[in-house]
C-alpha atoms as a PDB file:
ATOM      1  CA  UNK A   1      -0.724 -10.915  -8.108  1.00  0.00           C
ATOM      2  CA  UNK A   2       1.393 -13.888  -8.335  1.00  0.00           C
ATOM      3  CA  UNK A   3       4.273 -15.329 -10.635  1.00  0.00           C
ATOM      4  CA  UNK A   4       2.696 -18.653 -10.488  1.00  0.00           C
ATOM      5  CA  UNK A   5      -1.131 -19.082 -10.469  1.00  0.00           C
ATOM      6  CA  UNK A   6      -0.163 -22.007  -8.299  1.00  0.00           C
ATOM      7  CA  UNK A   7       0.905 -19.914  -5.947  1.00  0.00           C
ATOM      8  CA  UNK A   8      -2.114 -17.890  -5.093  1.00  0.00           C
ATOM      9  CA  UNK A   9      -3.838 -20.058  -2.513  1.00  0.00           C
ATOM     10  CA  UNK A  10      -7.700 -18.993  -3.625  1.00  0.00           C
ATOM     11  CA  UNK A  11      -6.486 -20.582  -7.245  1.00  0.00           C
ATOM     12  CA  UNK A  12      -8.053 -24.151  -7.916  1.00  0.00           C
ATOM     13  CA  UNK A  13      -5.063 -23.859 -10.792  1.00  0.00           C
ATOM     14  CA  UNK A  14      -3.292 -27.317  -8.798  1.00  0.00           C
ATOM     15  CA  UNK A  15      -6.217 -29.346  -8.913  1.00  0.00           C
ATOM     16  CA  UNK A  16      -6.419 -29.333 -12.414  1.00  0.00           C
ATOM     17  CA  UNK A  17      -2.738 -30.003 -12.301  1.00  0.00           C
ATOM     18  CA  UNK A  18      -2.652 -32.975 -10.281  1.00  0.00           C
ATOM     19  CA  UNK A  19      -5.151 -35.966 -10.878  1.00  0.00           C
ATOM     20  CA  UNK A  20      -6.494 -36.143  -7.515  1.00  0.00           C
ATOM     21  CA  UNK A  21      -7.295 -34.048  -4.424  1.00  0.00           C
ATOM     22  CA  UNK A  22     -10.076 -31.402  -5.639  1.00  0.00           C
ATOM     23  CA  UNK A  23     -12.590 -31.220  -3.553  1.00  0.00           C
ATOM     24  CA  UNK A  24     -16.361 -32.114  -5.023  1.00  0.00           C
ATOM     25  CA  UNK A  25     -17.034 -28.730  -5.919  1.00  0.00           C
ATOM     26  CA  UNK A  26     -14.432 -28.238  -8.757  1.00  0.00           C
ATOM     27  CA  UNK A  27     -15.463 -30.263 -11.740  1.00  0.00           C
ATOM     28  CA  UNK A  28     -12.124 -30.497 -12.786  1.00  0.00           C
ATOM     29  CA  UNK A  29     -12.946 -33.513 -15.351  1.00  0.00           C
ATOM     30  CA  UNK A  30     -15.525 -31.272 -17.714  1.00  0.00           C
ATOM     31  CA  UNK A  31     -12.361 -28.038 -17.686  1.00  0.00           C
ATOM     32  CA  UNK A  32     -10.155 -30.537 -18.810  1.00  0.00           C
ATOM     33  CA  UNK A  33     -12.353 -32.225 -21.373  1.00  0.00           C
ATOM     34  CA  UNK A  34     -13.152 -28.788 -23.077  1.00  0.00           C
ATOM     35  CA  UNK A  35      -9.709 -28.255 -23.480  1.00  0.00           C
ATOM     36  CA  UNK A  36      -8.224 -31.589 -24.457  1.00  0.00           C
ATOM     37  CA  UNK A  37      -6.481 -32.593 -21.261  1.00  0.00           C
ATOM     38  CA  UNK A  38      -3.839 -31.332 -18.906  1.00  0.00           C
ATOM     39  CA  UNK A  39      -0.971 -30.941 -20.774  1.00  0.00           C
ATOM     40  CA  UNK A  40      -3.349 -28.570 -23.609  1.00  0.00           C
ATOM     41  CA  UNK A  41      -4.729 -26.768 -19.709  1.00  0.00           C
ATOM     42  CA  UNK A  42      -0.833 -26.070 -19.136  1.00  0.00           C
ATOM     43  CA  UNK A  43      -0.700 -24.061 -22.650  1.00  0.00           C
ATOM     44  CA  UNK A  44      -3.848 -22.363 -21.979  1.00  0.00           C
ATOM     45  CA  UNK A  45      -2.630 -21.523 -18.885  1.00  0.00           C
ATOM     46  CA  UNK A  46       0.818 -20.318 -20.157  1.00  0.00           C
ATOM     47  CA  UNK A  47      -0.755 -18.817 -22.959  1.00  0.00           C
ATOM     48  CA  UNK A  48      -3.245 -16.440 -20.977  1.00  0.00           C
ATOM     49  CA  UNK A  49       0.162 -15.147 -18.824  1.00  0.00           C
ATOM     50  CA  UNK A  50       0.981 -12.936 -21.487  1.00  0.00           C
ATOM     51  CA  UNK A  51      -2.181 -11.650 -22.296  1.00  0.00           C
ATOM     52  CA  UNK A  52      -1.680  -9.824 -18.795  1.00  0.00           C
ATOM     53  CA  UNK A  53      -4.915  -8.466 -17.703  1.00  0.00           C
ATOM     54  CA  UNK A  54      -8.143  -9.282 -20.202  1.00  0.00           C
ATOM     55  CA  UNK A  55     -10.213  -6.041 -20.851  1.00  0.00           C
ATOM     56  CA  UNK A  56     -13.441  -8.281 -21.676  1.00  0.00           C
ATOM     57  CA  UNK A  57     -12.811  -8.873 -17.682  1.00  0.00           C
ATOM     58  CA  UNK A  58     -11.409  -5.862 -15.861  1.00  0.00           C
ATOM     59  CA  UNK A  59     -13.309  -3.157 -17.853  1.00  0.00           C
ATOM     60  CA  UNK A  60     -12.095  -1.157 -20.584  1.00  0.00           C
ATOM     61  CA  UNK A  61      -9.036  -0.744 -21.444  1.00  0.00           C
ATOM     62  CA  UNK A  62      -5.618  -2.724 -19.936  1.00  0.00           C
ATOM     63  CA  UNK A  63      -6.539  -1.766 -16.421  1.00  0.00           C
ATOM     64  CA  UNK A  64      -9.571  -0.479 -14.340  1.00  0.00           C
ATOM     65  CA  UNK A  65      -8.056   1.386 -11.527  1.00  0.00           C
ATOM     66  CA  UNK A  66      -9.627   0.850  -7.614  1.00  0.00           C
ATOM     67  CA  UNK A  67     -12.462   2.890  -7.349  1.00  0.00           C
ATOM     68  CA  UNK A  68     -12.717   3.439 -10.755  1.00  0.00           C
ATOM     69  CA  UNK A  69     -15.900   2.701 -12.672  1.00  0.00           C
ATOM     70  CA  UNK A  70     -16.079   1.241 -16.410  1.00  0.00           C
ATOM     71  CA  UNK A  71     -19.734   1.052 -18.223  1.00  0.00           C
ATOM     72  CA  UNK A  72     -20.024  -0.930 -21.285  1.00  0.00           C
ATOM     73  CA  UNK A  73     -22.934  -3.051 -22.921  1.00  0.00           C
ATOM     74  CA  UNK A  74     -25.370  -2.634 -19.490  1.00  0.00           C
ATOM     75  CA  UNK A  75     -22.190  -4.131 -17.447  1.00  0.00           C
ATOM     76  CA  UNK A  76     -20.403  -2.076 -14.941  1.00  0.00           C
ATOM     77  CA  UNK A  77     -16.777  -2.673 -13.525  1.00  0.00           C
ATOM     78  CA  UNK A  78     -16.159  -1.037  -9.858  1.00  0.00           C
ATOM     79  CA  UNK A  79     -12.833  -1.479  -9.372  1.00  0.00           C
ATOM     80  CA  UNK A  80     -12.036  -3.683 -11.625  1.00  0.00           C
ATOM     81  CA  UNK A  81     -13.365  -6.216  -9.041  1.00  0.00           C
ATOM     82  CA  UNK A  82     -17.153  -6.643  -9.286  1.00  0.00           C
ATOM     83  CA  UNK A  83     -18.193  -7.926 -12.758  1.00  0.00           C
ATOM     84  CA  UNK A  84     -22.416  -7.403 -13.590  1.00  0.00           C
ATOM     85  CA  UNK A  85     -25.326  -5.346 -13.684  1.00  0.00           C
ATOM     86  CA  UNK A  86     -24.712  -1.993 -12.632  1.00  0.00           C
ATOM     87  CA  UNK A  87     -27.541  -2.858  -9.708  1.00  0.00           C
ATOM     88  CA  UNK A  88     -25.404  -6.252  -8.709  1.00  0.00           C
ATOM     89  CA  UNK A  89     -22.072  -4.496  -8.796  1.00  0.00           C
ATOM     90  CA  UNK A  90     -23.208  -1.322  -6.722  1.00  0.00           C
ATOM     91  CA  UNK A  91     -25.471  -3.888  -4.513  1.00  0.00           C
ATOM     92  CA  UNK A  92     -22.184  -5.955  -3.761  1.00  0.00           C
ATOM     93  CA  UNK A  93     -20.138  -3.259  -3.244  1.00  0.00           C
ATOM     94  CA  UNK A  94     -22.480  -1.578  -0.783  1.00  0.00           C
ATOM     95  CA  UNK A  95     -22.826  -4.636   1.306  1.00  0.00           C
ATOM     96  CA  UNK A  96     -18.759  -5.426   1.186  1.00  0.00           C
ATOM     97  CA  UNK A  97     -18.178  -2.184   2.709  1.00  0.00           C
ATOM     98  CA  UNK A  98     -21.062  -2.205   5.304  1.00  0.00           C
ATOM     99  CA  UNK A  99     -19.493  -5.939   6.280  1.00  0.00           C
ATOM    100  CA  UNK A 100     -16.035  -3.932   6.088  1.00  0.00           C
ATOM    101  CA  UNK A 101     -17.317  -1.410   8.679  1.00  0.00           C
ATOM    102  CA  UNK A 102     -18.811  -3.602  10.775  1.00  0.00           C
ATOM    103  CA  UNK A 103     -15.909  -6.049  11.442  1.00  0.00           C
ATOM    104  CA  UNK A 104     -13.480  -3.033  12.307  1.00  0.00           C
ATOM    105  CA  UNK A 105     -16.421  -1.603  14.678  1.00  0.00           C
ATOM    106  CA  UNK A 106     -16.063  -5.334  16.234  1.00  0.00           C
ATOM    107  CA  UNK A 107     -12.687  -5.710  16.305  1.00  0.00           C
ATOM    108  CA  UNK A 108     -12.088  -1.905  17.581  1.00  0.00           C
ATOM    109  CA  UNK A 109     -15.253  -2.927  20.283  1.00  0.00           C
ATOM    110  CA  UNK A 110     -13.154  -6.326  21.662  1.00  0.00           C
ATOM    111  CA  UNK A 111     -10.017  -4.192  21.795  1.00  0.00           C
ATOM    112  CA  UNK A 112     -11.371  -2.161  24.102  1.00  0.00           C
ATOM    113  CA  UNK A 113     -13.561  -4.485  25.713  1.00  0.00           C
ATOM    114  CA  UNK A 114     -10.068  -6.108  26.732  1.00  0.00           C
ATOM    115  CA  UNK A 115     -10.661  -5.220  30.409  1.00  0.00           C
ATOM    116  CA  UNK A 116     -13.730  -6.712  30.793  1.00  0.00           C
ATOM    117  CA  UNK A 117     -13.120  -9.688  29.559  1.00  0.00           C
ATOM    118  CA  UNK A 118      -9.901 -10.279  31.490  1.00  0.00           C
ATOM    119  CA  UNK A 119     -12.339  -9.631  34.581  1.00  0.00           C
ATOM    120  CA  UNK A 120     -14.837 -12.154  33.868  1.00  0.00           C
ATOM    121  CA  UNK A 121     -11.900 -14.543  33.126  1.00  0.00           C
ATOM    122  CA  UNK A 122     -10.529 -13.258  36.012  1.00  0.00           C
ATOM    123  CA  UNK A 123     -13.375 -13.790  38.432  1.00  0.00           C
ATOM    124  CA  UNK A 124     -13.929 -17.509  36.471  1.00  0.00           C
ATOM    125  CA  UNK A 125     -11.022 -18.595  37.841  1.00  0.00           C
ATOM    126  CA  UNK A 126     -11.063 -16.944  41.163  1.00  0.00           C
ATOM    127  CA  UNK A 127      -8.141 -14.927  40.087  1.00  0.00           C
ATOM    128  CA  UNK A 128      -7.251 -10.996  40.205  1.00  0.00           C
ATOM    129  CA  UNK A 129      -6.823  -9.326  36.740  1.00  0.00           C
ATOM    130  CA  UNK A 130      -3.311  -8.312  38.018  1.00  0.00           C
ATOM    131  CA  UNK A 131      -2.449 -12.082  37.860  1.00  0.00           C
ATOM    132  CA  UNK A 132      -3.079 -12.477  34.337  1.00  0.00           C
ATOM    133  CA  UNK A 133      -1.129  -9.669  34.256  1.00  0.00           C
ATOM    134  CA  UNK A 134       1.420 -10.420  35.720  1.00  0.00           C
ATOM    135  CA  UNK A 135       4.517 -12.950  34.785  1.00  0.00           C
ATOM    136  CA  UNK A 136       2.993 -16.012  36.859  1.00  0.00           C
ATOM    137  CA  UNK A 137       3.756 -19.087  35.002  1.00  0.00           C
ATOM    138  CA  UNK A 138       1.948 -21.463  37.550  1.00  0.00           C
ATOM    139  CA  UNK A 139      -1.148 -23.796  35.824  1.00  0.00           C
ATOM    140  CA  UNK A 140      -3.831 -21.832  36.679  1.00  0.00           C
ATOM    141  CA  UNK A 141      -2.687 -18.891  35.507  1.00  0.00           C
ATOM    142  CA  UNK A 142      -1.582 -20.682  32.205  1.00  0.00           C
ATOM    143  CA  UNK A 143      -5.184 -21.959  31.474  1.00  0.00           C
ATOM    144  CA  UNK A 144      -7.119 -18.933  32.391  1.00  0.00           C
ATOM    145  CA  UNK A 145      -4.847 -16.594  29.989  1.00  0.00           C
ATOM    146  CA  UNK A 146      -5.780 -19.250  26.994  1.00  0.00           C
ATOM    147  CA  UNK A 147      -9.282 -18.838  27.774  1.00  0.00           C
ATOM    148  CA  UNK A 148      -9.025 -14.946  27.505  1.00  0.00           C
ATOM    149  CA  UNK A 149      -6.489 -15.759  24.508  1.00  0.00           C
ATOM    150  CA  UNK A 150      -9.510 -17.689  23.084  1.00  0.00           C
ATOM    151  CA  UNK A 151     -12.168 -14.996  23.853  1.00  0.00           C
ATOM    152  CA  UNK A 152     -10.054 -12.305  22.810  1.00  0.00           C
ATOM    153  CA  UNK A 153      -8.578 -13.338  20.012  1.00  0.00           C
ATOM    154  CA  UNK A 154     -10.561 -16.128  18.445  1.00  0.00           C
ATOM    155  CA  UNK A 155     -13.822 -15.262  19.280  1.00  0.00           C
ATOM    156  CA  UNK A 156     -13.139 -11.675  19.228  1.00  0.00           C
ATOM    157  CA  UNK A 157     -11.150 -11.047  16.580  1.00  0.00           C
ATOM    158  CA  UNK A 158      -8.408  -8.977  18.399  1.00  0.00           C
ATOM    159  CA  UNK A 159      -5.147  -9.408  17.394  1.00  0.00           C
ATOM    160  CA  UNK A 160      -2.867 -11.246  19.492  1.00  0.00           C
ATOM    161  CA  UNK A 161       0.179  -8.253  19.734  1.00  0.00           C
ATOM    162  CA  UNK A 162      -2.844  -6.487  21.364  1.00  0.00           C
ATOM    163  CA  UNK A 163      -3.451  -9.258  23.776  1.00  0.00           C
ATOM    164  CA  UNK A 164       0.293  -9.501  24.364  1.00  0.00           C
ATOM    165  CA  UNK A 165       0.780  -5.786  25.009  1.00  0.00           C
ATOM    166  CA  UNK A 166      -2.661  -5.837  27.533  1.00  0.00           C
ATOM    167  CA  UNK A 167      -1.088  -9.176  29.139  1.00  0.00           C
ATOM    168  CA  UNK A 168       2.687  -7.738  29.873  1.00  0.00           C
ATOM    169  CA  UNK A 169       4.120 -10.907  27.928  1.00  0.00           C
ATOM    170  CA  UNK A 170       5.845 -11.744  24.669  1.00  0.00           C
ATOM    171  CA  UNK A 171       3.972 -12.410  21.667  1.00  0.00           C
ATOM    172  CA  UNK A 172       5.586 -15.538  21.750  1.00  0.00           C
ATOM    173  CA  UNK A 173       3.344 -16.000  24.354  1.00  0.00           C
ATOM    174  CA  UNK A 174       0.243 -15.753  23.140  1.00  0.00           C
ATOM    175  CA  UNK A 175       0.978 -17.577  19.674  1.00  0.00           C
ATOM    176  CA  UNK A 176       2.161 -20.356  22.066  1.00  0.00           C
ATOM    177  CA  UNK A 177      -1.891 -20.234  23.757  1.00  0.00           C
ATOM    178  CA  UNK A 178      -2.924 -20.173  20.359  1.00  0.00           C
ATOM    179  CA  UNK A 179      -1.402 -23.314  19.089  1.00  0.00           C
ATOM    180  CA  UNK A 180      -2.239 -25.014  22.345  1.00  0.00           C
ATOM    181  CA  UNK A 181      -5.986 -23.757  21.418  1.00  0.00           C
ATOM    182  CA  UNK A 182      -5.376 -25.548  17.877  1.00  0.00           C
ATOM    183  CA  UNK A 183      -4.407 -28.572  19.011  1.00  0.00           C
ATOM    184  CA  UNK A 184      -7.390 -28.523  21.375  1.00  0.00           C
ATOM    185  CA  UNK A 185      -9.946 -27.952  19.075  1.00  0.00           C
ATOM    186  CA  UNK A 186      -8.313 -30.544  16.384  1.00  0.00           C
ATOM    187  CA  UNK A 187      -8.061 -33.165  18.946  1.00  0.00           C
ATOM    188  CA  UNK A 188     -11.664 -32.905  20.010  1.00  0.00           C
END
């Protein structure tokens, strides 16, 4: 996935690099003890890079392909992703997709729920839709497009090029509401 397991920002690979930073739930002190200390966790590290991808891990064989499925020794491999008992690995699977389908049924729902909320927005701030529509740069416009910004986009999960296209303004615009939103929230 990456060059550098460092790199890949789910790794906790730089905490055991660096003495201090991990957060409580990485024991990094008992990894490094089994293995004689950094410098022998940068070998086993560099080490395991040429192995490439472990069979005893990703089913068997060099590779299990996605979608395919791997039995061996009452484990099953779906993908090459979901390690366990056959019942685990189908049970995980079945409830990654249903969470799968139901975020794109939410995120499809608050794209085309776009209207409404730019109405209740709207009539929040005694304004027509048209205005938030429109290229008004004045205050109150400003501050009720950030709150549909934030409904839309944080709270609902639409992207902001969808928001931007619904609006009639540049992207730029709407990543500018959304770091205004993130400095909001921080600062509170």
């Amino acid at each position: 996935m990456v060059g550098d397991p460092g790199d890949y920002p789910w790794s906790s690979h730089r905490y055991y690099l660096r003495p201090r930073g991990a957060p409580p739930w990485i024991d990094v002190g008992t990894v490094l003890e089994m293995l004689g200390g950094r410098a022998a966790y940068r070998r086993f590290i560099a080490d395991g890079m040429t192995e490439g991808q472990r069979s005893d891990l990703c089913g068997k064989g060099d590779r299990a392909e996605p979608g395919a499925e791997v039995k061996d020794e009452g484990r099953v491999w779906l993908g090459g992703q979901i390690l366990g008992s056959e019942r685990f690995a189908r049970g995980t699977l079945k409830t990654t997709r249903q969470e799968e389908l139901k975020r794109e049924i939410q995120k499809d729902a608050a794209v085309a729920d776009l209207p409404s909320l730019a109405a209740n927005v709207a009539r929040r701030f005694g304004m027509e839709v048209a205005a938030l529509q429109g290229g008004g740069r004045d205050a109150a416009t400003s501050r009720a497009r950030r709150e549909l910004v934030r409904r839309a986009v944080i709270a609902g999960g639409v992207k902001p090029a969808d928001v931007a296209r619904y609006l009639n303004v540049r992207p730029a615009s709407i990543t500018g509401h959304l770091r205004a939103l993130r400095g909001i929230s921080a600062g509170a």
